[in-house]
Protein backbone atom coordinates (compact mmCIF):
# COMPACT_ATOMS: atom_id res chain seq x y z
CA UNK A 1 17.34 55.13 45.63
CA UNK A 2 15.85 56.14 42.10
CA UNK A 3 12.79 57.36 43.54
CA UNK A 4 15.16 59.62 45.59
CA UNK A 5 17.70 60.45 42.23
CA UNK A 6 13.79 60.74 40.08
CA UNK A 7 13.00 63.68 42.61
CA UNK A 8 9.48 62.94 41.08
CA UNK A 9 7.97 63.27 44.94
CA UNK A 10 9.75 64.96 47.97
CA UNK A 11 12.18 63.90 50.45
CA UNK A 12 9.44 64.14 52.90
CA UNK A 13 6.48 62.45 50.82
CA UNK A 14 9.13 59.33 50.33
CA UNK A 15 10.21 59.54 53.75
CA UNK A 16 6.84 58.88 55.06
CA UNK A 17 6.14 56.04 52.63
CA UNK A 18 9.18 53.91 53.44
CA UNK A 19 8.99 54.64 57.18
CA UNK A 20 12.71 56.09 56.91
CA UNK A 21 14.47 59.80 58.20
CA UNK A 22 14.61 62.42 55.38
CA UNK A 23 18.24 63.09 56.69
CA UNK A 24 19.03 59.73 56.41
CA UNK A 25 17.66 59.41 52.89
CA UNK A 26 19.72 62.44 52.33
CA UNK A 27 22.67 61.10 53.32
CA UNK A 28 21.80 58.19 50.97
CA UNK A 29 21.44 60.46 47.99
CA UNK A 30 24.69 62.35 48.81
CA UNK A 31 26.67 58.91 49.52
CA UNK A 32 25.55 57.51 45.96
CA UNK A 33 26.11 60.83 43.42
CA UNK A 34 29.29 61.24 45.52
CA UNK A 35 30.15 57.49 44.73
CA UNK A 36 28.53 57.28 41.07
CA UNK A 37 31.63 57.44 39.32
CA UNK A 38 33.33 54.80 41.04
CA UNK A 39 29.92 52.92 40.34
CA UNK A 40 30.15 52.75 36.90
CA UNK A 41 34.27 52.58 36.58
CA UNK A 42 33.31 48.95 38.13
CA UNK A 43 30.58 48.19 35.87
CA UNK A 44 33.23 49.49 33.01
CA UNK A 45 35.78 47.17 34.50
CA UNK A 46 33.49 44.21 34.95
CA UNK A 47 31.85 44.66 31.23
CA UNK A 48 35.75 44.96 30.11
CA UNK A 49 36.68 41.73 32.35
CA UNK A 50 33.85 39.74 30.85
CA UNK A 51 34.52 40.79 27.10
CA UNK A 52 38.12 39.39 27.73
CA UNK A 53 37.05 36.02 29.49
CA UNK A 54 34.47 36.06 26.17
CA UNK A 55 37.33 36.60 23.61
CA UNK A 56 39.38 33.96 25.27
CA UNK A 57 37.04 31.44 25.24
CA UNK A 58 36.11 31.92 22.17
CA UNK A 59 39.49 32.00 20.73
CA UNK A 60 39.61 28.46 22.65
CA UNK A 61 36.47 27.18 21.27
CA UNK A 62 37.38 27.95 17.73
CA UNK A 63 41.30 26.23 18.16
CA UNK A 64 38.89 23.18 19.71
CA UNK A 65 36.94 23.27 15.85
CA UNK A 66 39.93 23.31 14.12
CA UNK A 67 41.22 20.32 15.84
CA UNK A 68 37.79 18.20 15.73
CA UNK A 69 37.50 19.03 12.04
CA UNK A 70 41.05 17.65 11.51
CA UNK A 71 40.08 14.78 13.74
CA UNK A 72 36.75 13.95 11.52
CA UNK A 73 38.83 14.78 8.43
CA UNK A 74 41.72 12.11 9.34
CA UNK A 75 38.70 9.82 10.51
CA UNK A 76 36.51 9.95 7.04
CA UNK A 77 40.20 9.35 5.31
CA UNK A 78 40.83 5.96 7.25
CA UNK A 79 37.67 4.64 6.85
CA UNK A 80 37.35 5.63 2.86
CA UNK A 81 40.80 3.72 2.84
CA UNK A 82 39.32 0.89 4.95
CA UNK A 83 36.40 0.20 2.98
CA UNK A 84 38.69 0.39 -0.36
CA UNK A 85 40.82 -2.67 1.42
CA UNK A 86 37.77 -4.79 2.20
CA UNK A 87 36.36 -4.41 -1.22
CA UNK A 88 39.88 -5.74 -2.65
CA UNK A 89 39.81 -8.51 -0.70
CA UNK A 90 36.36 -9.67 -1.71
């Protein structure tokens, strides 16, 4: 198809490379620019859907640090506070 859209050889010189109708590559061309816009709407759409999925899961991740850190945080604390106790006793 971008050799076709290139027009950098013919309709027939392509034709007779690929072993396919210039009418049907014709068609082809037509089908495509006709369809183009809807094309890249979809690739919009897609880029859009994946930037949300991406935003969410990073939004995610980063609630997931906050917790761990407070996890670590509370973890460090208890185990300063142990150590403190076993050193009294001694």
């Amino acid at each position: 198809m971008l050799e076709i859209l290139r027009e950098e050889n013919t309709l027939a010189e392509i034709s007779k490379k690929h072993d396919v109708s210039q009418q049907l590559l014709s068609r082809w061309k037509a089908e495509f620019i006709a369809n183009m816009p809807a094309v890249f709407n979809k690739k919009n759409e897609d880029v859009d859907k994946l930037k949300q999925e991406h935003e969410e899961e990073k939004e995610h991740l980063v609630k997931k640090i906050g917790e761990l850190t407070l996890d670590v945080d509370w973890l460090l604390k208890k185990q300063s506070q142990i150590s403190q106790m076993k050193k009294k006793d001694r």
